[in-house]
C-alpha atoms as a PDB file:
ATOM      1  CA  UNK A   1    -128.003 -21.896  32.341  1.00  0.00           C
ATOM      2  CA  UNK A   2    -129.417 -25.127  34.151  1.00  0.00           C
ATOM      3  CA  UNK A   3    -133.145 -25.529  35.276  1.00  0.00           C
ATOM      4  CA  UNK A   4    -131.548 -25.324  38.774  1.00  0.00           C
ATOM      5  CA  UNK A   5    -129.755 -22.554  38.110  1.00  0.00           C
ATOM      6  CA  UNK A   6    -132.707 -20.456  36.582  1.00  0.00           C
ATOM      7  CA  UNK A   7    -135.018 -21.764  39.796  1.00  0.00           C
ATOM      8  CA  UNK A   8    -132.167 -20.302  42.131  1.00  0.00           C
ATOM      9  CA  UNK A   9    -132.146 -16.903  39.943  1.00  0.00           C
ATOM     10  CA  UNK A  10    -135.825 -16.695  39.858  1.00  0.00           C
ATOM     11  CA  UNK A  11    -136.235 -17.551  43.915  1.00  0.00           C
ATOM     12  CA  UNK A  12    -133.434 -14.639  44.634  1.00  0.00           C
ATOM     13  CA  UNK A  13    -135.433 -12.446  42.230  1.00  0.00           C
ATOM     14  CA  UNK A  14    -138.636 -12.412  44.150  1.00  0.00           C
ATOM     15  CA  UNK A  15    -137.291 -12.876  47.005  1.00  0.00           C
ATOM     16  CA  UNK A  16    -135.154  -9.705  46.796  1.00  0.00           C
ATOM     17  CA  UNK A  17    -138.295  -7.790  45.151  1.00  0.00           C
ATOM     18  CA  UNK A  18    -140.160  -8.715  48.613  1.00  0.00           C
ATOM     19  CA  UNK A  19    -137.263  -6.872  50.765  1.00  0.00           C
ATOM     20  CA  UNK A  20    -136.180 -10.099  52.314  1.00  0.00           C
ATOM     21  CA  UNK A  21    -132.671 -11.219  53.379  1.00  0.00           C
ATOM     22  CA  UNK A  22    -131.499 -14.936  52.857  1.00  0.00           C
ATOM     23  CA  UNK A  23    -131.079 -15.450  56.213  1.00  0.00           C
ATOM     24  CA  UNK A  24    -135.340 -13.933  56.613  1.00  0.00           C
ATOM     25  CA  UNK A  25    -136.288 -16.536  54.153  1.00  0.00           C
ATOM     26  CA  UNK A  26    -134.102 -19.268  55.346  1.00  0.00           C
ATOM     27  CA  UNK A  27    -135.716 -18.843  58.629  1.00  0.00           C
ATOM     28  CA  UNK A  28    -139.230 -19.010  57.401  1.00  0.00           C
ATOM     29  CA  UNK A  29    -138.719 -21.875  55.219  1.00  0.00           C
ATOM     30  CA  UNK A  30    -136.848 -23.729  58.023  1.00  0.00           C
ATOM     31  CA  UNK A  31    -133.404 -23.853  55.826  1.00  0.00           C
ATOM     32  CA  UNK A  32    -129.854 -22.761  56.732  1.00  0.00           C
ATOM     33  CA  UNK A  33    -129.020 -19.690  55.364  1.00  0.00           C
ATOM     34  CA  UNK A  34    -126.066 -21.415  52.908  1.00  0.00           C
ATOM     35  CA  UNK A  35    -128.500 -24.034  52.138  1.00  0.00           C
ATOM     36  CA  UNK A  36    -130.712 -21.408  50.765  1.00  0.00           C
ATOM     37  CA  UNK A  37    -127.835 -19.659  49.416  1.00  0.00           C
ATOM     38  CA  UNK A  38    -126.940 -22.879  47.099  1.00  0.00           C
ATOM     39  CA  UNK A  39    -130.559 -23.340  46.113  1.00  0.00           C
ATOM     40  CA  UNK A  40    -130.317 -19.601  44.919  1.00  0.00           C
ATOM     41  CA  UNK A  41    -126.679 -20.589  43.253  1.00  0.00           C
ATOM     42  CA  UNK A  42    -127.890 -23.862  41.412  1.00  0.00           C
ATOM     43  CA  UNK A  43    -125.910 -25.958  43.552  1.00  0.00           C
ATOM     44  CA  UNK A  44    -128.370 -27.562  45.674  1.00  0.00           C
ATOM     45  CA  UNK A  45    -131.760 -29.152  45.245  1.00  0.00           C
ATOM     46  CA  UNK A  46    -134.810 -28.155  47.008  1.00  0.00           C
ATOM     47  CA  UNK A  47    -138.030 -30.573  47.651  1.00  0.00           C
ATOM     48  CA  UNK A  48    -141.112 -29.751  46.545  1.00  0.00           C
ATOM     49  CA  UNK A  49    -142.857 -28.958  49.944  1.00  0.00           C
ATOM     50  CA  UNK A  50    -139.811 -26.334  50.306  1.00  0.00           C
ATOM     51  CA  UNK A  51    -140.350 -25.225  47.017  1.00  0.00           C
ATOM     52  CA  UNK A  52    -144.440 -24.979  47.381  1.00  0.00           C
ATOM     53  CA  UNK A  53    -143.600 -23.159  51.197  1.00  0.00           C
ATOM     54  CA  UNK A  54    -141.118 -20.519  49.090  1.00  0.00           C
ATOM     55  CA  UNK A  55    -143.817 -19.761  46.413  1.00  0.00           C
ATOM     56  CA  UNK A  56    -146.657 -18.732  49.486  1.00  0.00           C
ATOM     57  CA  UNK A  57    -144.356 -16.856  51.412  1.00  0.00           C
ATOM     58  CA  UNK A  58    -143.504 -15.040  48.298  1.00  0.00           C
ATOM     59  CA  UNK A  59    -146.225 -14.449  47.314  1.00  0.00           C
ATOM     60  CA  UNK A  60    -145.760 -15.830  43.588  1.00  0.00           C
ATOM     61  CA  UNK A  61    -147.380 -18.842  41.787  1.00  0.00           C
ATOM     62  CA  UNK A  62    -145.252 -22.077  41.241  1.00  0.00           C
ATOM     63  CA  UNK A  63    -145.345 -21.424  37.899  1.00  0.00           C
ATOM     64  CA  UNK A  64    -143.176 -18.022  38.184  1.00  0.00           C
ATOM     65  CA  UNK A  65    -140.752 -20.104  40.463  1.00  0.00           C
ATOM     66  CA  UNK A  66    -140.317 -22.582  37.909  1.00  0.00           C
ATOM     67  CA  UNK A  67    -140.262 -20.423  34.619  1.00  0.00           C
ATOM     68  CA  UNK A  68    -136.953 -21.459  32.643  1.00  0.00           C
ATOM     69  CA  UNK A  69    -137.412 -19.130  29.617  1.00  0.00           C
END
């Protein structure tokens, strides 16, 4: 599995485990809803400042985000 790959799985985790749709998330991050879906796929990058927005609304540290083992 690819870093982006593993960032996508672990974004739909917590996302998920917060009761949130794509589309709820997309929305709050100011994202399309496919855009988001491809971040959550591994397909698509994501900046930073996305990335950092994600992790707040989530409530989760970077560091879970980002957590490739």
């Amino acid at each position: 599995m690819s870093r982006l790959e593993a960032l996508g799985k672990n974004i739909k985790q917590y996302r998920k485990a917060k009761k949130l749709s794509q589309n709820a998330l997309a929305e709050l991050v100011d994202l399309s809803r496919e855009h988001l879906a491809c971040i959550e796929t591994g397909k698509e990058y994501i900046s930073l400042r996305k990335l950092f927005l994600i992790a707040d609304i989530l409530e989760v540290s970077l560091s879970k985000l980002i957590n490739f083992d």
